[in-house]
PDB file of N, CA and C in Angstrom:
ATOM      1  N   UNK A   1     213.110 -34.365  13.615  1.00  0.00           N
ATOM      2  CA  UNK A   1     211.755 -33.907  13.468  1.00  0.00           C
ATOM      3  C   UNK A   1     211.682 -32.389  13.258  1.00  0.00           C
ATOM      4  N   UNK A   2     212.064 -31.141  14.228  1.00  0.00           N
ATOM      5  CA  UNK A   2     212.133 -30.317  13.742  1.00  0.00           C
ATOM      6  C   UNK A   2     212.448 -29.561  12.826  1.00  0.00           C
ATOM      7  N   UNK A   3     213.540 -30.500  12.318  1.00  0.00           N
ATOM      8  CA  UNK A   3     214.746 -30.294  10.564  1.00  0.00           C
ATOM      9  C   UNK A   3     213.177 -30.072   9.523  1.00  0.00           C
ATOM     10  N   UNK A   4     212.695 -31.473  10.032  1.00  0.00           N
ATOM     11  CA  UNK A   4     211.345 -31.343   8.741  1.00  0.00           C
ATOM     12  C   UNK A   4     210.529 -30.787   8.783  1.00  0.00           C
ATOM     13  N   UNK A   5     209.720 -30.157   9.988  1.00  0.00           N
ATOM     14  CA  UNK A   5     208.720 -28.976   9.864  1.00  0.00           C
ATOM     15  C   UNK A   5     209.522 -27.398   9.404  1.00  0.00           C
ATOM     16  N   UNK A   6     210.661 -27.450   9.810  1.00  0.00           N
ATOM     17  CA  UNK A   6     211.157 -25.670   9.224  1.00  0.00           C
ATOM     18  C   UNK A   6     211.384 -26.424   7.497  1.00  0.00           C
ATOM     19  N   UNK A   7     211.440 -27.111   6.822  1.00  0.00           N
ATOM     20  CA  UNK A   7     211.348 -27.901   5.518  1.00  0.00           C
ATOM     21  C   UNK A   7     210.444 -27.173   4.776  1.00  0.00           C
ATOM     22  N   UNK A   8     209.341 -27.921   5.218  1.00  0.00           N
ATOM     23  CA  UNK A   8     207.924 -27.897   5.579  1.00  0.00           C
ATOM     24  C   UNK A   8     207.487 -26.443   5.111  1.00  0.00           C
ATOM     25  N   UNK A   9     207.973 -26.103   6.225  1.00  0.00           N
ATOM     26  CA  UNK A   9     207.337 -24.123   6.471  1.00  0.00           C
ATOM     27  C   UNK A   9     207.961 -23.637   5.399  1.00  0.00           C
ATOM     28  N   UNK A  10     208.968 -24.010   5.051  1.00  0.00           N
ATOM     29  CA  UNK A  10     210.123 -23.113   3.677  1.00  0.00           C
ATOM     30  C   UNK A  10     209.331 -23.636   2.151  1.00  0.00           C
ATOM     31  N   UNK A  11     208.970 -24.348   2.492  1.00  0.00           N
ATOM     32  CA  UNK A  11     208.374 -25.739   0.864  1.00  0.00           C
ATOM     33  C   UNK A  11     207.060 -24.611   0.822  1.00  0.00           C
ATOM     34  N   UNK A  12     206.789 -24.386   2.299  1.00  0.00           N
ATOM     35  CA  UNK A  12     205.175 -23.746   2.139  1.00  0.00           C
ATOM     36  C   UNK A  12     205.541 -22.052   1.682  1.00  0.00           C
ATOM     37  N   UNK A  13     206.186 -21.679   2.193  1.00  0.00           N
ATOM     38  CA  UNK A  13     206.323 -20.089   1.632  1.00  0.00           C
ATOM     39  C   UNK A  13     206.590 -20.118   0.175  1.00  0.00           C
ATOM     40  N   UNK A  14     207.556 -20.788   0.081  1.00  0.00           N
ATOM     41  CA  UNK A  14     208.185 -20.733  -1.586  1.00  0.00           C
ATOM     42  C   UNK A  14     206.740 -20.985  -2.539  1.00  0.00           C
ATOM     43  N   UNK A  15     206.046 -21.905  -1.898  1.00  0.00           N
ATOM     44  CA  UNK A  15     204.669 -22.291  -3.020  1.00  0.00           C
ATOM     45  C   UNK A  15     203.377 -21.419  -2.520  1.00  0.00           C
ATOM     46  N   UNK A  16     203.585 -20.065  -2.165  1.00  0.00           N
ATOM     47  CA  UNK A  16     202.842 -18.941  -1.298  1.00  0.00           C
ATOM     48  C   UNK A  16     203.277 -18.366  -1.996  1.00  0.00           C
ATOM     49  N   UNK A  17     204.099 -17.626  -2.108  1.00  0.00           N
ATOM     50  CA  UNK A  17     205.335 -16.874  -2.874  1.00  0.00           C
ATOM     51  C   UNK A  17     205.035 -17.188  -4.333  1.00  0.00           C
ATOM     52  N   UNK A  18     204.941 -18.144  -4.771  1.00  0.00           N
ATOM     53  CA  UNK A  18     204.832 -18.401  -6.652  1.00  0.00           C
ATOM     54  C   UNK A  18     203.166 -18.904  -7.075  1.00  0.00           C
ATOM     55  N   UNK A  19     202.297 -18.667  -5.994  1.00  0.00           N
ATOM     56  CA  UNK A  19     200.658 -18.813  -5.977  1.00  0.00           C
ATOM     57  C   UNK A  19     200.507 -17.133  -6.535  1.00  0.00           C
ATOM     58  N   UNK A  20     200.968 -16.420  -5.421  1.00  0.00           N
ATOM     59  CA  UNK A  20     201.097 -15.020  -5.770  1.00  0.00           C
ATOM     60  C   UNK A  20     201.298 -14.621  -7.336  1.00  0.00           C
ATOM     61  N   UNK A  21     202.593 -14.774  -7.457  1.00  0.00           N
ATOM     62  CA  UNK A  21     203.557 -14.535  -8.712  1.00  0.00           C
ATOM     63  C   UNK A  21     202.118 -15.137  -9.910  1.00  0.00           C
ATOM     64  N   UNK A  22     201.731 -16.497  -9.958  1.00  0.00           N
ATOM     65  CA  UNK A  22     200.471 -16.889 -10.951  1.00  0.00           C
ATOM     66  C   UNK A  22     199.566 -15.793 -10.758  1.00  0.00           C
ATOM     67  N   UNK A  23     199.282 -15.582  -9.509  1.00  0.00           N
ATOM     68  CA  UNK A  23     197.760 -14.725  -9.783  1.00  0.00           C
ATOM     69  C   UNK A  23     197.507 -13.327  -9.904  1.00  0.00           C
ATOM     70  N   UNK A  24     198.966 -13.106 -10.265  1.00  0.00           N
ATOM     71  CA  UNK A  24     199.566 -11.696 -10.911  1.00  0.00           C
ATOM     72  C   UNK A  24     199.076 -12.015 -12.317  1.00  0.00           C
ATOM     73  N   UNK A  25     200.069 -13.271 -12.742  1.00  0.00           N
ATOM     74  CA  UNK A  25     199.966 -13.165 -14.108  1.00  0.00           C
ATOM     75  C   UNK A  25     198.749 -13.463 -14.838  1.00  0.00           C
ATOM     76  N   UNK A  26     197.716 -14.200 -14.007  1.00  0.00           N
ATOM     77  CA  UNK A  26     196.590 -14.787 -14.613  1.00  0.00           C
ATOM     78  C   UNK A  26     195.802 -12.984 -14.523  1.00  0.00           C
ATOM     79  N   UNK A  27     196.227 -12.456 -13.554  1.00  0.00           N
ATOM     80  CA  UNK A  27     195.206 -11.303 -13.774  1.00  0.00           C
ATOM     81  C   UNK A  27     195.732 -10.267 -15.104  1.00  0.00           C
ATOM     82  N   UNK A  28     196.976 -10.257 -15.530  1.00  0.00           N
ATOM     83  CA  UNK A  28     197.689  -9.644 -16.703  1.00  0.00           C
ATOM     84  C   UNK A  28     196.865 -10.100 -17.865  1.00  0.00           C
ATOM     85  N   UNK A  29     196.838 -11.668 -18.073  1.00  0.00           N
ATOM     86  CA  UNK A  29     196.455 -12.080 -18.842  1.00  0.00           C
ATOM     87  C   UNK A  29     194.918 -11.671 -19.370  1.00  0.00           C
ATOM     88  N   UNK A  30     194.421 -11.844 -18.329  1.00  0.00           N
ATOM     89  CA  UNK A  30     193.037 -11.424 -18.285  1.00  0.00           C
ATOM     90  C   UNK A  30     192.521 -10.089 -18.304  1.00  0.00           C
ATOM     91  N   UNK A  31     193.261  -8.837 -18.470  1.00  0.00           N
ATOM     92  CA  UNK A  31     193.357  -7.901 -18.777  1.00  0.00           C
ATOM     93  C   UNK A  31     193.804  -7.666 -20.038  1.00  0.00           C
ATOM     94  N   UNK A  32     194.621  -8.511 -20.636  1.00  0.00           N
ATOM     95  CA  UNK A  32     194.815  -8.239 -21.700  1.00  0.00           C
ATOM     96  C   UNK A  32     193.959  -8.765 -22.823  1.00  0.00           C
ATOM     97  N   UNK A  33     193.376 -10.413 -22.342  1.00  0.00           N
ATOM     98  CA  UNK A  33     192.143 -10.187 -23.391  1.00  0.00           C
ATOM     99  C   UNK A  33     190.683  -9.743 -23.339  1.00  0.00           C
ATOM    100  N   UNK A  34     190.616  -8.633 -22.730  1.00  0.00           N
ATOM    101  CA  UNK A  34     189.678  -8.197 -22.344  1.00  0.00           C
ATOM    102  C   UNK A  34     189.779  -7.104 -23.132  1.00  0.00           C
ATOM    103  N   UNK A  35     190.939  -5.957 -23.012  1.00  0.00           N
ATOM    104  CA  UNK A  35     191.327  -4.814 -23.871  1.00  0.00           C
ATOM    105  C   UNK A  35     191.386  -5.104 -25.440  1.00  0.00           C
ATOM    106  N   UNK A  36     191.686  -7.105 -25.499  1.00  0.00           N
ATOM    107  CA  UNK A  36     191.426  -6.874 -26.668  1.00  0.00           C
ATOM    108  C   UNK A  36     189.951  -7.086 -27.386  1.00  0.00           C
ATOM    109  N   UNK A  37     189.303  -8.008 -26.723  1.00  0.00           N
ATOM    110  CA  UNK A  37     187.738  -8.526 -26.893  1.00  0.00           C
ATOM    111  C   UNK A  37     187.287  -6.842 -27.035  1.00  0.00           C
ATOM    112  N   UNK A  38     187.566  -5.850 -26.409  1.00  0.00           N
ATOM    113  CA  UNK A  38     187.234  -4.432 -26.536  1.00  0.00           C
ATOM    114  C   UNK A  38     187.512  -3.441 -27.924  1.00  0.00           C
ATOM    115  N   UNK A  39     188.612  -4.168 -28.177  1.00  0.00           N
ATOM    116  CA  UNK A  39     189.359  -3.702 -29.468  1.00  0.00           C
ATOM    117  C   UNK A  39     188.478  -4.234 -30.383  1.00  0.00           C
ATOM    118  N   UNK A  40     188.313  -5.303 -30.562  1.00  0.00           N
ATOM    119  CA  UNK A  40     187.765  -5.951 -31.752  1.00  0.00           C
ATOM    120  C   UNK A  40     186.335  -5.436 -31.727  1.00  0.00           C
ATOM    121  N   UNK A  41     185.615  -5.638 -30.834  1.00  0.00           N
ATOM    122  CA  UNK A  41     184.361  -4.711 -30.662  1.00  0.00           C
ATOM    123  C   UNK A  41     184.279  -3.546 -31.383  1.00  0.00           C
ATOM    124  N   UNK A  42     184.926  -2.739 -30.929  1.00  0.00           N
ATOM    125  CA  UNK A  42     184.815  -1.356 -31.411  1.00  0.00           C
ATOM    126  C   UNK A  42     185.224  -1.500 -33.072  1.00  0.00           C
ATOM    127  N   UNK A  43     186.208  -2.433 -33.635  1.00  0.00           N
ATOM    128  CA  UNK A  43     186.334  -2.247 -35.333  1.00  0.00           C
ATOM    129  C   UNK A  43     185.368  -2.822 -35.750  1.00  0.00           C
ATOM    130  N   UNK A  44     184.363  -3.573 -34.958  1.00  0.00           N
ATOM    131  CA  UNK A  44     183.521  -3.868 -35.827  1.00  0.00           C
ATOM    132  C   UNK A  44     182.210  -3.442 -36.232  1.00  0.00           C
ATOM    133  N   UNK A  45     181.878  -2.629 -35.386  1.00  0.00           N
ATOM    134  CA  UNK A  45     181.225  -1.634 -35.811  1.00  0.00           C
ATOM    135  C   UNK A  45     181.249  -0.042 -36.136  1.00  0.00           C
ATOM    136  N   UNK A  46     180.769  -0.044 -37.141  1.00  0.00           N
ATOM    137  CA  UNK A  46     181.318   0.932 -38.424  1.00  0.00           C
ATOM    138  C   UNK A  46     180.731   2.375 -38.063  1.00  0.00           C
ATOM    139  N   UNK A  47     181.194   3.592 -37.827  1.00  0.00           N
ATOM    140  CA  UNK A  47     181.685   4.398 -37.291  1.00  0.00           C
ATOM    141  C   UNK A  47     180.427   5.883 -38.013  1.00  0.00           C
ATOM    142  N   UNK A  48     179.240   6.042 -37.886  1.00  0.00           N
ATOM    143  CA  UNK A  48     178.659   7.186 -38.921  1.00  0.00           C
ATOM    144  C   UNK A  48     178.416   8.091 -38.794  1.00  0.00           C
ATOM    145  N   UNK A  49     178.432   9.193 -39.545  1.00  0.00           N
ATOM    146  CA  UNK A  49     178.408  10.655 -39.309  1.00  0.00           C
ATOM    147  C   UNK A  49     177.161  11.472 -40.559  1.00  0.00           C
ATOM    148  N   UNK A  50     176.351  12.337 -39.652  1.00  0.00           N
ATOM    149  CA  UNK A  50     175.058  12.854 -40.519  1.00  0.00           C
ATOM    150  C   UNK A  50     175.813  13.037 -42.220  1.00  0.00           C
ATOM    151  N   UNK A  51     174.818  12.862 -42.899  1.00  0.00           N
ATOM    152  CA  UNK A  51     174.705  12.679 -43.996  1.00  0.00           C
ATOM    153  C   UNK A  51     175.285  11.323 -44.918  1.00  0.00           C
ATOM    154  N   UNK A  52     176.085  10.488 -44.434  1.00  0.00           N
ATOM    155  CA  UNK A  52     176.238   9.319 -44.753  1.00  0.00           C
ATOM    156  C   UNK A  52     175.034   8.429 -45.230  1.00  0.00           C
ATOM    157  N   UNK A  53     175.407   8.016 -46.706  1.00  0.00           N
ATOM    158  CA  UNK A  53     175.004   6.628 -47.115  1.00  0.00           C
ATOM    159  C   UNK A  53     174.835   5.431 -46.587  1.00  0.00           C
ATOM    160  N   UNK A  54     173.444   4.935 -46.438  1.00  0.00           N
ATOM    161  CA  UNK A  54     173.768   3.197 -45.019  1.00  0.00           C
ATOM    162  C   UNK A  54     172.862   2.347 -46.292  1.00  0.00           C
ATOM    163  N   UNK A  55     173.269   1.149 -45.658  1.00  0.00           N
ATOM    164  CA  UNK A  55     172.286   0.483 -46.282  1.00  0.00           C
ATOM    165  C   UNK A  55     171.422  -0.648 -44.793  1.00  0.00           C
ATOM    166  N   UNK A  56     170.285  -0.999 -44.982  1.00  0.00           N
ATOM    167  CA  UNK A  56     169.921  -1.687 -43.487  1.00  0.00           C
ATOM    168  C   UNK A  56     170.060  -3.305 -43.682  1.00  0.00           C
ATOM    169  N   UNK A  57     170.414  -3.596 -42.736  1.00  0.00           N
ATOM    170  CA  UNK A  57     170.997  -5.295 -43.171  1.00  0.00           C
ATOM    171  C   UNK A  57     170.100  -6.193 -42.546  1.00  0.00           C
ATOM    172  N   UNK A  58     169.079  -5.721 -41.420  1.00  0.00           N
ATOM    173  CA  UNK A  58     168.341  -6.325 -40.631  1.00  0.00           C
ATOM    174  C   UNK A  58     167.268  -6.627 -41.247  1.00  0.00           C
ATOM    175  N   UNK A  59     166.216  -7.473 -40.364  1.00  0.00           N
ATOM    176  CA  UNK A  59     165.243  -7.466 -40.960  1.00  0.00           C
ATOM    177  C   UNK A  59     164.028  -5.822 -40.780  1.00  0.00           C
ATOM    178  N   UNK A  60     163.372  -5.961 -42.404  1.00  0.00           N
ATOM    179  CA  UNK A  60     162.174  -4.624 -42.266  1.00  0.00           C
ATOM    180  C   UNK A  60     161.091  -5.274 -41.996  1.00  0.00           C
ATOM    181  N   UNK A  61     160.030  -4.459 -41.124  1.00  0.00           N
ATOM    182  CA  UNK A  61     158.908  -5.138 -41.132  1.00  0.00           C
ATOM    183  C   UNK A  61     158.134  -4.750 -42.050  1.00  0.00           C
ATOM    184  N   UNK A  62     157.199  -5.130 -42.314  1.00  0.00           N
ATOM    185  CA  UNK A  62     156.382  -5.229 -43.719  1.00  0.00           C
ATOM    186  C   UNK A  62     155.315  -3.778 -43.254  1.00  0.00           C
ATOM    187  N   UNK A  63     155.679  -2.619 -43.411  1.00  0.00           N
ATOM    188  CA  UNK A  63     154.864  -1.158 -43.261  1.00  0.00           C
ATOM    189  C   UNK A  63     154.161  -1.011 -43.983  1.00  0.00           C
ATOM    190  N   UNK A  64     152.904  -0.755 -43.891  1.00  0.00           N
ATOM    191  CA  UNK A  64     152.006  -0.166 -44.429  1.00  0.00           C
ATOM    192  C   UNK A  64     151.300  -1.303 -45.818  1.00  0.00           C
ATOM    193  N   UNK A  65     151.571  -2.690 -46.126  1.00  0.00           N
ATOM    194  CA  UNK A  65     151.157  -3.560 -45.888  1.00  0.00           C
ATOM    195  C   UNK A  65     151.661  -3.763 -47.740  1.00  0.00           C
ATOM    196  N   UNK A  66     152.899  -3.632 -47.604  1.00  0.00           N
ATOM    197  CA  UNK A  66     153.233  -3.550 -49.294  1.00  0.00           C
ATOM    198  C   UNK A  66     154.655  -4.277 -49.228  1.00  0.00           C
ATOM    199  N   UNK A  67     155.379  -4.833 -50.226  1.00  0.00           N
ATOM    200  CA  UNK A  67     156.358  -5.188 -50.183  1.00  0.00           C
ATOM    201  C   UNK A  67     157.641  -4.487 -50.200  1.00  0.00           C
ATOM    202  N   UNK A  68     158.208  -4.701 -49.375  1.00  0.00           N
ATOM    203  CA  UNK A  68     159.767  -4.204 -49.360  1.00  0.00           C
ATOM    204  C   UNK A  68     160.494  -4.272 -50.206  1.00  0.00           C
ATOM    205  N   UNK A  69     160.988  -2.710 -50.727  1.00  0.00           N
ATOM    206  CA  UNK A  69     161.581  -2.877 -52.001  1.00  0.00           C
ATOM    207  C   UNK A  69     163.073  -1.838 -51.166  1.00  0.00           C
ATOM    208  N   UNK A  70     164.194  -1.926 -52.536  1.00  0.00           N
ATOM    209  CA  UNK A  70     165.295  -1.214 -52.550  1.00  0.00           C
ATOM    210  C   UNK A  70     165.319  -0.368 -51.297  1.00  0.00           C
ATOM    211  N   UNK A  71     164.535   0.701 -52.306  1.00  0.00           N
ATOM    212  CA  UNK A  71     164.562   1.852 -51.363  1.00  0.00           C
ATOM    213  C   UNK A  71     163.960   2.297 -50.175  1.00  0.00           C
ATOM    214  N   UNK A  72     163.349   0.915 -49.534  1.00  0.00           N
ATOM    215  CA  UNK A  72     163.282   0.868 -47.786  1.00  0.00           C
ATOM    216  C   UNK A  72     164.298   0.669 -47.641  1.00  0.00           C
ATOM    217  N   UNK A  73     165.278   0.014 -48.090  1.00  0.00           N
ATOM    218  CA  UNK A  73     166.960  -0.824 -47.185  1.00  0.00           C
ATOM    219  C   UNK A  73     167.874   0.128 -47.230  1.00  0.00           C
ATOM    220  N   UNK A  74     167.595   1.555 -48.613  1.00  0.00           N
ATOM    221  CA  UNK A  74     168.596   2.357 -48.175  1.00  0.00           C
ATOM    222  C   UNK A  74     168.344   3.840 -47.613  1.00  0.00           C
ATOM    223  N   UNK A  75     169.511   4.826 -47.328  1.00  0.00           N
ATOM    224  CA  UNK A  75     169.051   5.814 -47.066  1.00  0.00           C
ATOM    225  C   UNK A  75     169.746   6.303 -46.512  1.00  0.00           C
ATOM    226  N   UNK A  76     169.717   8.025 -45.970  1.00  0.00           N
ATOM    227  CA  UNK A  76     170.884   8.846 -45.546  1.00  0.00           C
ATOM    228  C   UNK A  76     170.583   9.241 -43.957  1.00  0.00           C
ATOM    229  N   UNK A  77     171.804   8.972 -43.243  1.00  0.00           N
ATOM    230  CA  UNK A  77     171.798   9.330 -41.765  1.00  0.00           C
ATOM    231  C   UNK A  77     171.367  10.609 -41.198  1.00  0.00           C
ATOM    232  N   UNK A  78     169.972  10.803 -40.614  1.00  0.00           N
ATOM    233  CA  UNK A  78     169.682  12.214 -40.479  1.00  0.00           C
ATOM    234  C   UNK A  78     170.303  12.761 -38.700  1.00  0.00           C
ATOM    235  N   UNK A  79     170.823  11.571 -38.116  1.00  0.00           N
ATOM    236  CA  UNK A  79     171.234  12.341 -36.789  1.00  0.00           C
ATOM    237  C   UNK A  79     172.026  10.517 -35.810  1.00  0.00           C
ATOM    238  N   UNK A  80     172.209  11.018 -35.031  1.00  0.00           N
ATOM    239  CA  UNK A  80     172.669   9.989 -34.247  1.00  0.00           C
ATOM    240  C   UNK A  80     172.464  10.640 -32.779  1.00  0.00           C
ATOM    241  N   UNK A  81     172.415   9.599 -31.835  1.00  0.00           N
ATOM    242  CA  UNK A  81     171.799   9.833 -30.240  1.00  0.00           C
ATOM    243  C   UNK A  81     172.229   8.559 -29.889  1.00  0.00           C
ATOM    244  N   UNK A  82     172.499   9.113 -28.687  1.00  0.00           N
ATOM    245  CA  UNK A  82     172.868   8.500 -27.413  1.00  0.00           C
ATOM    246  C   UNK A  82     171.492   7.652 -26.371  1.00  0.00           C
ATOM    247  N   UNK A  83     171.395   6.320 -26.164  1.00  0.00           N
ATOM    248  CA  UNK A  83     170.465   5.845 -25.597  1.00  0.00           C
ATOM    249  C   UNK A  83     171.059   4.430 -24.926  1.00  0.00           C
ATOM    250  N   UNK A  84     171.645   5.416 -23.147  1.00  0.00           N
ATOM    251  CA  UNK A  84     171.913   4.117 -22.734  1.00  0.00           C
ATOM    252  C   UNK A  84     173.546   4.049 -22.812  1.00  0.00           C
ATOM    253  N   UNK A  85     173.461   2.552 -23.431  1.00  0.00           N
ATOM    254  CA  UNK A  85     175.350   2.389 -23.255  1.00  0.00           C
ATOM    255  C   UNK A  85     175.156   2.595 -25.207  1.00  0.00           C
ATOM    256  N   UNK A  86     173.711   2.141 -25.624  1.00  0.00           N
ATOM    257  CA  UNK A  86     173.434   1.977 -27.361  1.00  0.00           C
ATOM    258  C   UNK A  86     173.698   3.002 -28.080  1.00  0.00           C
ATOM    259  N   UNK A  87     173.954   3.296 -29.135  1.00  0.00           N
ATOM    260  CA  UNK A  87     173.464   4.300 -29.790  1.00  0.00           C
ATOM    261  C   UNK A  87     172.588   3.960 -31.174  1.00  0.00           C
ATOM    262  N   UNK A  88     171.945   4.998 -31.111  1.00  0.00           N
ATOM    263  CA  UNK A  88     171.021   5.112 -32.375  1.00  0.00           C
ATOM    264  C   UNK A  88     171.489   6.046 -33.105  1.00  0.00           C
ATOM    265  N   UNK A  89     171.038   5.678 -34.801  1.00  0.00           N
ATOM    266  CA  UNK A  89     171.347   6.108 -36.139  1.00  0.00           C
ATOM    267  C   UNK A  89     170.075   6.157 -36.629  1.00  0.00           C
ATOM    268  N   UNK A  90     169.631   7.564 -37.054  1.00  0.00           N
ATOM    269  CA  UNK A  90     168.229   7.585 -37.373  1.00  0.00           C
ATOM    270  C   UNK A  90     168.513   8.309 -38.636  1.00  0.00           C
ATOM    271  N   UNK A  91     167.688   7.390 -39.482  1.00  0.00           N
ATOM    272  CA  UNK A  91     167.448   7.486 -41.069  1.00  0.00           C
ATOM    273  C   UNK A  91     166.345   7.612 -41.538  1.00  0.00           C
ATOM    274  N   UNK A  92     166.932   8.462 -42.937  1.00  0.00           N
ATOM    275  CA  UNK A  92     165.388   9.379 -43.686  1.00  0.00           C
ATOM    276  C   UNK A  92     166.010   8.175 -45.107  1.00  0.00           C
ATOM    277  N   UNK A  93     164.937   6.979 -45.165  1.00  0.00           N
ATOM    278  CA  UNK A  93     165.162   6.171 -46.392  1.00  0.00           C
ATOM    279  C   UNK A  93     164.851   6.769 -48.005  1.00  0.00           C
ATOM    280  N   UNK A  94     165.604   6.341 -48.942  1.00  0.00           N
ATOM    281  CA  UNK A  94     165.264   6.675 -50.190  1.00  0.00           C
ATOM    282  C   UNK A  94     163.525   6.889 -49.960  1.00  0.00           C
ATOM    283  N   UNK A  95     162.784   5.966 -49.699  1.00  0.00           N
ATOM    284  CA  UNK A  95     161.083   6.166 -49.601  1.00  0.00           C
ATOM    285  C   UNK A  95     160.437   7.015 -48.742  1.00  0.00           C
ATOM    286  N   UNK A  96     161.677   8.162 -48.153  1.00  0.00           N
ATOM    287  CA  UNK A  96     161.041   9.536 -47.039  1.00  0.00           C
ATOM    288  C   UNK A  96     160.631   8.565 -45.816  1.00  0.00           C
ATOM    289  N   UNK A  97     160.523   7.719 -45.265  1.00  0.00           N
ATOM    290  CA  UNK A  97     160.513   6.930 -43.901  1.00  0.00           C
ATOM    291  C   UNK A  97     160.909   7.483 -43.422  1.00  0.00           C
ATOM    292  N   UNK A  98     160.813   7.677 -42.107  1.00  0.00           N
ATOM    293  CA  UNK A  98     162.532   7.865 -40.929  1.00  0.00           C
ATOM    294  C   UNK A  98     162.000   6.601 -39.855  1.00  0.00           C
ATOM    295  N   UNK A  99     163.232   5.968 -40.161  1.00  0.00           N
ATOM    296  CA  UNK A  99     163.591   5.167 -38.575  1.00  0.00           C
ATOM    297  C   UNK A  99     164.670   5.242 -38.051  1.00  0.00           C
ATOM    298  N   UNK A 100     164.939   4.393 -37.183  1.00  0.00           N
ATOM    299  CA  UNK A 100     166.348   4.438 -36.956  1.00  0.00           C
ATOM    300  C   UNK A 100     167.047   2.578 -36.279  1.00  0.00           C
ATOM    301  N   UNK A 101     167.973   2.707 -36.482  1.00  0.00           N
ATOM    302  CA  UNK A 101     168.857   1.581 -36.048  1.00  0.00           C
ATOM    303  C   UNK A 101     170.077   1.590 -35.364  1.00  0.00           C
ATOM    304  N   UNK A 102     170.368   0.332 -34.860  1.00  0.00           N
ATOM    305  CA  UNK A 102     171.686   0.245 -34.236  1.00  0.00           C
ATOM    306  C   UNK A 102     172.878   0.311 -35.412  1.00  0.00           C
ATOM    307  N   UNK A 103     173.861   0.867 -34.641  1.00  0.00           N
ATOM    308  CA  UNK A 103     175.242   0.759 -36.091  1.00  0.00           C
ATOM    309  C   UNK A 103     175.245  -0.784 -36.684  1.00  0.00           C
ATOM    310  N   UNK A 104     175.099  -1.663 -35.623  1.00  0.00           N
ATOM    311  CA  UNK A 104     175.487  -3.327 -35.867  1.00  0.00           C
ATOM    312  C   UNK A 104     174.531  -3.622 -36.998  1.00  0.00           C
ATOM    313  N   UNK A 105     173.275  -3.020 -37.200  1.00  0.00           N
ATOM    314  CA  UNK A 105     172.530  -3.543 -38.246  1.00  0.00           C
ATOM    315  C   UNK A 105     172.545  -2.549 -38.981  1.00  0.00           C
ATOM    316  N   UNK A 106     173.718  -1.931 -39.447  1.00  0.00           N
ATOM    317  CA  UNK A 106     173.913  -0.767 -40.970  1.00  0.00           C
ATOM    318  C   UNK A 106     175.210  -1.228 -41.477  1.00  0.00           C
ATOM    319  N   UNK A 107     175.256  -0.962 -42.988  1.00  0.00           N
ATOM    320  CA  UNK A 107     176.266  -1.176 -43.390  1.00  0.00           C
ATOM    321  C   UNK A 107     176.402   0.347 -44.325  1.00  0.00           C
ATOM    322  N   UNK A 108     177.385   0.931 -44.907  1.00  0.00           N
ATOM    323  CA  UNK A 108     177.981   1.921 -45.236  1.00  0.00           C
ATOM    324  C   UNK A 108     177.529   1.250 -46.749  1.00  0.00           C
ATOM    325  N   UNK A 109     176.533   2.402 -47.001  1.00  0.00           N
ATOM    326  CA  UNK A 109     176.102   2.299 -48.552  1.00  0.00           C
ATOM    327  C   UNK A 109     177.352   3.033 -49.535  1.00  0.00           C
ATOM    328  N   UNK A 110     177.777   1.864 -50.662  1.00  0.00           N
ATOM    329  CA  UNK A 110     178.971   2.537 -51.652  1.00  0.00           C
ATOM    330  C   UNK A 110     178.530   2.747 -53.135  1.00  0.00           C
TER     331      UNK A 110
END
């Protein structure tokens, strides 16, 4: 009887011992796709600096009660700001507008 509880106690450390060793690695793991879910984030939104060409990909609302043409969708970056964790990209459109948008809804006018 005692042979099998020190068994027992040894069966139990060894599977204590390699619970550990997993929840090392599950936390590696999980660090690593996290740095990358972070990575991919950041290439996907496109990177702008004053005076840059954008074009707006989102929806416009219908201003001043006329139809949306060209030159609401494009236009040149007059500044960028910080709001939050967001940032804003504020644009003076071909039609003298200024608004502004998130990077995620601009695309790099070519």
């Amino acid at each position: 009887m005692p042979n099998s509880i020190e068994t027992i106690i040894s069966e139990l450390q060894t599977l204590q011992i390699r619970q550990s060793e997993l929840l090392l690695e599950l936390e590696s793991i999980n660090r690593q796709n996290k740095n990358k879910k972070q990575a991919s984030n950041e290439r996907k939104t496109p990177v702008f600096k004053e005076g840059d060409r954008v074009r707006i990909i989102n929806r416009i609302n219908k201003y001043l009660g006329r139809i949306i043409v060209q030159k609401d969708r494009v236009g040149t970056v007059t500044k960028i700001t910080q709001a939050g964790k967001e940032t804003k990209v504020h644009i003076l459109t071909d039609n003298h507008i200024k608004t502004w948008r998130y990077p995620r809804n601009l695309a790099i006018e070519k």
